[in-house]
N, C-alpha and C. Protein backbone atom coordinates (compact mmCIF):
# COMPACT_ATOMS: atom_id res chain seq x y z
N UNK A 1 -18.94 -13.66 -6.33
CA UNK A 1 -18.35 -13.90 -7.63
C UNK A 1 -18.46 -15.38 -7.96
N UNK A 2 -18.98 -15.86 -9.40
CA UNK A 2 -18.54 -17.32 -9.66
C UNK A 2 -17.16 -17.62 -10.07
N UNK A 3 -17.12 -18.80 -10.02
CA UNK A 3 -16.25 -19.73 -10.27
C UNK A 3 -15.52 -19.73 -11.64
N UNK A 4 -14.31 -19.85 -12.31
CA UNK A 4 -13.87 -19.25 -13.62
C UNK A 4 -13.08 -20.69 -14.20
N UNK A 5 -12.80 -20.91 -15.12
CA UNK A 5 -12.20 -22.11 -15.68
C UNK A 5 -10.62 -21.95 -14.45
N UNK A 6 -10.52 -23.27 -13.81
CA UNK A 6 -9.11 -23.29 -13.30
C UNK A 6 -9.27 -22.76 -12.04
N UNK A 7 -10.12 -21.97 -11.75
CA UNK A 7 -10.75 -20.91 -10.37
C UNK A 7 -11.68 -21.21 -9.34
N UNK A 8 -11.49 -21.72 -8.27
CA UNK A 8 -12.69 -22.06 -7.70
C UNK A 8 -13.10 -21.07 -6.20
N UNK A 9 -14.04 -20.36 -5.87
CA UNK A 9 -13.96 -19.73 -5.08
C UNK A 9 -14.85 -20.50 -3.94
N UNK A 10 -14.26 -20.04 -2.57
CA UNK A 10 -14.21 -20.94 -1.50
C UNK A 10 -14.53 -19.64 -0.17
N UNK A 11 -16.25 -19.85 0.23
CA UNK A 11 -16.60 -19.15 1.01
C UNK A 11 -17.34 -19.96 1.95
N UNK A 12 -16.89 -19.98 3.38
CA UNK A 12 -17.49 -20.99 4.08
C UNK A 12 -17.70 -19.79 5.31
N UNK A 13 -18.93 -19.91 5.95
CA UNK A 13 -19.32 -18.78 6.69
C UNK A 13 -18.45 -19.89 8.40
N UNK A 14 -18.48 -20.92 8.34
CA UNK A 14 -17.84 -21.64 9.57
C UNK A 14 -16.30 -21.84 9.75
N UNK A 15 -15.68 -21.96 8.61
CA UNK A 15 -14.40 -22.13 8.41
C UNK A 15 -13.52 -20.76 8.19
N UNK A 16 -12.09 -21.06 8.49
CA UNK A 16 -11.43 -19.78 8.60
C UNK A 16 -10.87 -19.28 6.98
N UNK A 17 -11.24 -20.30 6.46
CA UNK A 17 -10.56 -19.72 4.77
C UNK A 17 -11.26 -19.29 4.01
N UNK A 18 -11.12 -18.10 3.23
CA UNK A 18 -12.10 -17.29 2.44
C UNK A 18 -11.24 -16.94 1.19
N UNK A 19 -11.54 -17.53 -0.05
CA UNK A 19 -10.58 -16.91 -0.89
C UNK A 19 -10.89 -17.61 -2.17
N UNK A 20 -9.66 -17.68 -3.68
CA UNK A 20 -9.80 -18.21 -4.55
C UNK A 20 -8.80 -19.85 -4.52
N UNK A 21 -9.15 -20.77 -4.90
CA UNK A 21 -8.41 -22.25 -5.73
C UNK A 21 -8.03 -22.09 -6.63
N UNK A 22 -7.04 -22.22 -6.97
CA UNK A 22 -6.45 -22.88 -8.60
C UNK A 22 -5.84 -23.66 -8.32
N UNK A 23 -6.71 -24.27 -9.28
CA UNK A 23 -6.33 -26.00 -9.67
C UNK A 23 -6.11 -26.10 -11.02
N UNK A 24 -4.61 -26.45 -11.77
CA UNK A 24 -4.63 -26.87 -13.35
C UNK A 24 -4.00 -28.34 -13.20
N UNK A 25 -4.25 -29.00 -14.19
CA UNK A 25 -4.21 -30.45 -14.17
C UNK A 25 -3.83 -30.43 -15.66
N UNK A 26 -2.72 -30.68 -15.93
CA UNK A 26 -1.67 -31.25 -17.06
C UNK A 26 -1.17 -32.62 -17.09
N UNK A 27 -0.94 -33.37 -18.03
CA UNK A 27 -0.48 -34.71 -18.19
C UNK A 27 -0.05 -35.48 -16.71
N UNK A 28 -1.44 -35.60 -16.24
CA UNK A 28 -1.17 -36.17 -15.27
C UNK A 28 -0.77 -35.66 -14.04
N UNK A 29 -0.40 -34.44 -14.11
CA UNK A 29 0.16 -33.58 -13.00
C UNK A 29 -1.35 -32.69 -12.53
N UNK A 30 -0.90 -32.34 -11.58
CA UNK A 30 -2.03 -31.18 -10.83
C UNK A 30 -1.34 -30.38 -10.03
N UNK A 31 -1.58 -29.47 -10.14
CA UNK A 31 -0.89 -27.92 -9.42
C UNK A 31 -2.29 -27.21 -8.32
N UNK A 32 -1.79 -26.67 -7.27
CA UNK A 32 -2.91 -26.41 -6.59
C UNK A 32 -2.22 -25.31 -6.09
N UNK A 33 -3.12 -24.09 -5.80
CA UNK A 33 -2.40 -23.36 -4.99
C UNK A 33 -3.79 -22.10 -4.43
N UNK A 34 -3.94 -21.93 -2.85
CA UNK A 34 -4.90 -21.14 -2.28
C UNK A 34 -4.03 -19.73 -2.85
N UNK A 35 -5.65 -18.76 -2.48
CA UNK A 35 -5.16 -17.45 -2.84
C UNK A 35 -6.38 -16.72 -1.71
N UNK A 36 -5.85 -16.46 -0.33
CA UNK A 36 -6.15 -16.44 0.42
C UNK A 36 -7.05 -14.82 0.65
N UNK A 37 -8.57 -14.15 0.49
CA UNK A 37 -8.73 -12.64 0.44
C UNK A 37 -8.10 -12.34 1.86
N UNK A 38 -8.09 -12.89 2.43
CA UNK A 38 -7.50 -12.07 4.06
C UNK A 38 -5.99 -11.30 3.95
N UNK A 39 -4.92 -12.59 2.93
CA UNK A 39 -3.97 -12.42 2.88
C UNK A 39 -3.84 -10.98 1.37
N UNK A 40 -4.39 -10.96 0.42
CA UNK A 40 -4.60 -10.30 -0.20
C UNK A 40 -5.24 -9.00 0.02
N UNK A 41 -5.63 -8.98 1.08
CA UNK A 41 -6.71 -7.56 1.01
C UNK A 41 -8.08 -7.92 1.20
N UNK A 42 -8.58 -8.58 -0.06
CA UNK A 42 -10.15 -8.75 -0.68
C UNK A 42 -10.16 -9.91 -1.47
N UNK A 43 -11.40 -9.68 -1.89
CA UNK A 43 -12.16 -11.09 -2.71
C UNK A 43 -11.38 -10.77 -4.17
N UNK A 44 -11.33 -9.11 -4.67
CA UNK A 44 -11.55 -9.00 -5.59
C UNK A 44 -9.53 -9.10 -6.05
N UNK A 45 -8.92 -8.80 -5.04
CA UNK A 45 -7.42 -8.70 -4.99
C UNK A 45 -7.29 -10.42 -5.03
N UNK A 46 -7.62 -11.03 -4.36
CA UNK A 46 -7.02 -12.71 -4.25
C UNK A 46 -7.33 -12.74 -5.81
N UNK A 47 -7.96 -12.80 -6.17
CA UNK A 47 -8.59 -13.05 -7.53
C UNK A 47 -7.99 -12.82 -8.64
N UNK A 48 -7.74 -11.34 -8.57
CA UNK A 48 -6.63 -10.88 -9.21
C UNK A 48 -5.02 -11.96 -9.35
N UNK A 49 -4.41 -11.50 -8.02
CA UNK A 49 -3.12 -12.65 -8.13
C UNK A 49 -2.87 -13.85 -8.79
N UNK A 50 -4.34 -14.36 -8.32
CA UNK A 50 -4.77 -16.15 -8.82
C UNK A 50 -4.81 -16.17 -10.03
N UNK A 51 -5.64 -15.57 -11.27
CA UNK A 51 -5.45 -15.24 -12.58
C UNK A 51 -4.26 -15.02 -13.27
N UNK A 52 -3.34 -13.96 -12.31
CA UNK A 52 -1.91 -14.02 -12.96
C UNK A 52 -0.93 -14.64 -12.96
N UNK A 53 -1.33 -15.59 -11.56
CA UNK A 53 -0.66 -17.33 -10.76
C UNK A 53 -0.70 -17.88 -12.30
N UNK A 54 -1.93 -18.28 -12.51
CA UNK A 54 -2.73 -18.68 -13.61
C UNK A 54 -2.39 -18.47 -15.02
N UNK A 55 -2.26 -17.63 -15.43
CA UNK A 55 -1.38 -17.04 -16.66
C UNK A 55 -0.03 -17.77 -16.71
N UNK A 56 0.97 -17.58 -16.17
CA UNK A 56 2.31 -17.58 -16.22
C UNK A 56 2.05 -19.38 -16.03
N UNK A 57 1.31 -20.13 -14.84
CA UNK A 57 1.15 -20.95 -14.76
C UNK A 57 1.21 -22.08 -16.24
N UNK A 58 0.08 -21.96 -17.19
CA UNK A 58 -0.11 -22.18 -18.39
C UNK A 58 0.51 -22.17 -18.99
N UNK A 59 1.06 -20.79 -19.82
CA UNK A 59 2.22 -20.35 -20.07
C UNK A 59 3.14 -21.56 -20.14
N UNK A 60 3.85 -22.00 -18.84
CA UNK A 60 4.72 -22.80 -18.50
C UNK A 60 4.30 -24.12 -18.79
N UNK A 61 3.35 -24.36 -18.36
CA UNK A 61 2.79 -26.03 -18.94
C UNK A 61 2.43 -26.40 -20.11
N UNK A 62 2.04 -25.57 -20.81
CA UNK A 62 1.51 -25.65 -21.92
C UNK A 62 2.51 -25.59 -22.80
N UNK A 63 3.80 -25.00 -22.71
CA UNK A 63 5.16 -25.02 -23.54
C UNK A 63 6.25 -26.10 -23.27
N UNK A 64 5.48 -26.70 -22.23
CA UNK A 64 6.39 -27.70 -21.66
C UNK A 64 6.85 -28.37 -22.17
N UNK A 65 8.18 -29.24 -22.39
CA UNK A 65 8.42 -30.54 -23.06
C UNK A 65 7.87 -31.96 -22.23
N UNK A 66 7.19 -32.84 -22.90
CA UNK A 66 7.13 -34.23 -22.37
C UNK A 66 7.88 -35.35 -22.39
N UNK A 67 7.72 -36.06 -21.71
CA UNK A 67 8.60 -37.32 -21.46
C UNK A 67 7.90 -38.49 -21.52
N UNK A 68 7.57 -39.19 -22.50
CA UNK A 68 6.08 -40.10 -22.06
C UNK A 68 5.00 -39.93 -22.10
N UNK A 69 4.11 -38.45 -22.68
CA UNK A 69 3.04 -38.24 -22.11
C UNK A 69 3.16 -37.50 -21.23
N UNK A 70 4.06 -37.43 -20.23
CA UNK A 70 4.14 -36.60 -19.04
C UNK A 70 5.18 -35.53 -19.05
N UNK A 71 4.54 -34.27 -17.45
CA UNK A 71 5.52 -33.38 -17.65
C UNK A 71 7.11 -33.88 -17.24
N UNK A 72 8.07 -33.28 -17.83
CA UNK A 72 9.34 -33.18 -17.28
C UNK A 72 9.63 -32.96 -15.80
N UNK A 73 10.77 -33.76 -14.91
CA UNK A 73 10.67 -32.85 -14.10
C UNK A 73 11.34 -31.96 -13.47
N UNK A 74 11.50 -30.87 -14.76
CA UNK A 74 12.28 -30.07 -14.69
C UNK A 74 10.85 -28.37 -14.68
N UNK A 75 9.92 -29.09 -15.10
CA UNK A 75 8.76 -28.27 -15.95
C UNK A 75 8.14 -28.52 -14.25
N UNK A 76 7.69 -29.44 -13.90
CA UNK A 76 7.35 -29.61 -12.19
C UNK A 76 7.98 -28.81 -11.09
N UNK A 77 8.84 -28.83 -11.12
CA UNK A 77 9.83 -27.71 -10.39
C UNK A 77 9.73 -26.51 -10.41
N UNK A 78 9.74 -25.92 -11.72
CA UNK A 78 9.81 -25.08 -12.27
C UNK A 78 7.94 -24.32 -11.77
N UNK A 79 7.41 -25.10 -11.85
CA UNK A 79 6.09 -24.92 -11.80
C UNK A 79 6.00 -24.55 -10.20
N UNK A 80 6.01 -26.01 -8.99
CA UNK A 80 6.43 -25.30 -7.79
C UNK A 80 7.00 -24.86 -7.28
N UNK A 81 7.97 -23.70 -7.81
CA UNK A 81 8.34 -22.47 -7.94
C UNK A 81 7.88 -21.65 -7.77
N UNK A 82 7.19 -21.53 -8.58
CA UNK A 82 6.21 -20.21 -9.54
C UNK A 82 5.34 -20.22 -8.39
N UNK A 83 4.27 -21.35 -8.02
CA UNK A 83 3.24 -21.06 -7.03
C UNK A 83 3.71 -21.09 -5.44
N UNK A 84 4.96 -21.16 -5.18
CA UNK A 84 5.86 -20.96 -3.67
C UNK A 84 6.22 -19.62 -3.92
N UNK A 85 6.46 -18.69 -4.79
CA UNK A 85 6.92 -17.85 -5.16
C UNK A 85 5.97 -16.99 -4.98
N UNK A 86 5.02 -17.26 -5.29
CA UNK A 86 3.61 -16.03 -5.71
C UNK A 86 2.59 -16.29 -4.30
């Protein structure tokens, strides 16, 4: 599978991690969070999760209030939440 806006997929035939990245990058902030196929099932299940990580993710940043240019950090929290959560 390729790679999707926000999505980066990560197949290394030497290394033990096989799965999807999301990475979103808002005012300065960056959110990261693995989406592991081992832990999921499959390629096509991590993928899945990560998209809906992804959704709600946005969602949240994108409605965010700023402070400066930057997120709140109430909206940061709130955010590593969501991806400790999922």
């Amino acid at each position: 599978m390729e790679s999707r806006k926000n999505l980066t997929r990560f197949t290394y035939e030497t290394a033990a991690f096989e799965g999807w990245r999301l990475c979103v990058s808002r005012a300065g902030t960056t959110f990261t969070k693995y989406f592991s196929d081992k832990r999921y099932g499959s390629e096509k299940k991590a993928l899945t999760a990560a998209e809906k990580v992804k959704t709600k993710l946005l969602k949240v940043v994108d409605q965010a209030r700023r402070v400066n240019g930057k997120l709140s950090k109430s909206t940061i929290e709130r955010v590593e939440q969501l991806l400790k959560d999922s």
